[in-house]
Protein backbone atom coordinates (compact mmCIF):
# COMPACT_ATOMS: atom_id res chain seq x y z
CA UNK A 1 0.00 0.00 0.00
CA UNK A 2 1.08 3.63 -0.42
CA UNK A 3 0.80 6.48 2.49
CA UNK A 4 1.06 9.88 1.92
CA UNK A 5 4.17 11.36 2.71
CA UNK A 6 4.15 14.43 5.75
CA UNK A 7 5.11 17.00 3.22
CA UNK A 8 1.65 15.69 1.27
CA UNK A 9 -0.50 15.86 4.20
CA UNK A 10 0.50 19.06 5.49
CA UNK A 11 0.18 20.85 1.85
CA UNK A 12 -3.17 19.48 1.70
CA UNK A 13 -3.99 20.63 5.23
CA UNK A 14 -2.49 24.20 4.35
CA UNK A 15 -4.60 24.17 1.15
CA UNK A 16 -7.70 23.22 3.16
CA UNK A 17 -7.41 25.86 5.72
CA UNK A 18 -6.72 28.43 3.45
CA UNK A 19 -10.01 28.41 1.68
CA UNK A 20 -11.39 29.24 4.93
CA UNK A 21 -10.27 32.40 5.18
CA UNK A 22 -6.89 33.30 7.70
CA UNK A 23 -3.93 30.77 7.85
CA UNK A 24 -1.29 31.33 10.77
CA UNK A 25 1.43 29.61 10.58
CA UNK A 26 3.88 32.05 12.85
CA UNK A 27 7.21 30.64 13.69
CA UNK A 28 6.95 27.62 11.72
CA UNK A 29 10.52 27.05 11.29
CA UNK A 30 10.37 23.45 10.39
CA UNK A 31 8.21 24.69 7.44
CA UNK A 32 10.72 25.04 4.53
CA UNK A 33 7.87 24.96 1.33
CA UNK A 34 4.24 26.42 1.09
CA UNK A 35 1.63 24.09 -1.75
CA UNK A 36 1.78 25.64 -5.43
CA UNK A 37 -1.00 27.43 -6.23
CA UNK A 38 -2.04 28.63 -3.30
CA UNK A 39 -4.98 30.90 -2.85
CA UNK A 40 -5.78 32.26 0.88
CA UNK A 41 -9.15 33.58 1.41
CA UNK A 42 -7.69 36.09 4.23
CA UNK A 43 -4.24 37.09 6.06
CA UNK A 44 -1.65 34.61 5.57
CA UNK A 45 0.83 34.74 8.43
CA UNK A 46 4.38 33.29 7.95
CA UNK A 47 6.25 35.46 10.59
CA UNK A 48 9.21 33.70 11.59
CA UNK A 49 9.07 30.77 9.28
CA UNK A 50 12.96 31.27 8.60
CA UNK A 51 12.84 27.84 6.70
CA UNK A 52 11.20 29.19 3.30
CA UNK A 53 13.37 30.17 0.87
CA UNK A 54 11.13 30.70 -1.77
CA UNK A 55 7.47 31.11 -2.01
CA UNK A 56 5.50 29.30 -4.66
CA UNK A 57 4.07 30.34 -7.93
CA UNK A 58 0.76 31.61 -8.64
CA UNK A 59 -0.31 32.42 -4.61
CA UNK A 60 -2.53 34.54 -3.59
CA UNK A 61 -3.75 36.36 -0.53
CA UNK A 62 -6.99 38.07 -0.67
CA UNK A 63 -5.71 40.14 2.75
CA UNK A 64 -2.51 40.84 4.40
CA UNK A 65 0.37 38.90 3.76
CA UNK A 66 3.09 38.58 6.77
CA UNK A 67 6.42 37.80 5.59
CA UNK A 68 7.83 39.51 8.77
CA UNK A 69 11.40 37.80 9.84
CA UNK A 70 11.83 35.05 7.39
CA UNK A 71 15.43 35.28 7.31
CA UNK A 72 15.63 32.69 4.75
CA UNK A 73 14.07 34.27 2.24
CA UNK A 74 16.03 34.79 -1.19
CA UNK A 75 12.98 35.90 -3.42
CA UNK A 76 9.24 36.55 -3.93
CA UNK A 77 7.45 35.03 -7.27
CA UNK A 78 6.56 37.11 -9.95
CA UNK A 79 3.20 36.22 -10.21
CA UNK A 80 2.82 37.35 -6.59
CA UNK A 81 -0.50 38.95 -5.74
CA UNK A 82 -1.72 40.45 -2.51
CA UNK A 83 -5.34 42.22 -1.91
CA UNK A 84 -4.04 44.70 0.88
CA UNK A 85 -0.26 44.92 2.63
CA UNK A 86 2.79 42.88 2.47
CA UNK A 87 4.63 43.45 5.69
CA UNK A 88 8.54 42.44 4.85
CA UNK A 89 9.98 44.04 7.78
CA UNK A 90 13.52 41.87 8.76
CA UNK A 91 13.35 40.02 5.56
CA UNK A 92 17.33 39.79 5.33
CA UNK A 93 17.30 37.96 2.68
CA UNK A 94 15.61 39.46 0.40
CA UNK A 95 17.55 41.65 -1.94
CA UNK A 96 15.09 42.98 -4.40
CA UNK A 97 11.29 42.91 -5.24
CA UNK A 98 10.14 41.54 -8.52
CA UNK A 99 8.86 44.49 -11.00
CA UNK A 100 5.48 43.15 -11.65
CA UNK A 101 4.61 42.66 -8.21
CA UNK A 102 0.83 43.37 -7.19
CA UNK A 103 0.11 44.45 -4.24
CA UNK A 104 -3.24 46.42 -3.46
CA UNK A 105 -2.24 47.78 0.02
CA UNK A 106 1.46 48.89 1.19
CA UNK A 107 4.56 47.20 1.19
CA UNK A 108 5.81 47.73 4.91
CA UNK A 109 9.29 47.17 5.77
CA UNK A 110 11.24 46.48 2.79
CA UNK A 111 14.35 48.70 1.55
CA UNK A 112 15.66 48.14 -1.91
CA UNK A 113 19.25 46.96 -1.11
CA UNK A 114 21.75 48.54 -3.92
């Protein structure tokens, strides 16, 4: 017979949740990779998850998106979109934002390294 593997279940899980509307997932560190394609129906909170390096393609968050202290962070998807503010304060990491980034709301915390 063939299980699922952890990384399965919990994508599914996150996928689940997120159609409900907020997903917190605050100092996840463990957490190193979020499902493709996914859509959040509110805030999604990653504060602290210092694990993810990348986010996937083709999410979306239909209200605040906390990116707040994920250290690990290299670079956000082009194809990111976000309904209201994308909070990127402490994102070390992060060296530039990609030009066709939509964000509805303000991007807090984020200064374009030269």
């Amino acid at each position: 017979a063939s299980y699922p593997t952890r990384t399965h279940l919990v994508n599914a899980f996150i996928k689940d949740v997120a159609k409900l509307g907020d997903l917190d997932l605050i100092c996840c560190t463990d957490l190193k990779t979020l499902p493709a394609g996914l859509h959040v129906n509110g805030n999604l909170d990653l504060t602290g998850c210092t694990g993810i390096k990348y986010l996937p393609k083709d999410i979306k968050v239909k209200g605040d998106l906390y990116l707040s202290h994920c250290n690990g962070l290299k670079e956000l998807p082009t194809d990111l979109k976000v309904k209201s503010n994308l909070n990127l304060d402490g994102c070390t990491g992060l060296k530039s934002l990609p030009k066709d980034l939509k964000v509805n709301g303000q991007v807090i915390g984020f200064d374009q390294k030269p």
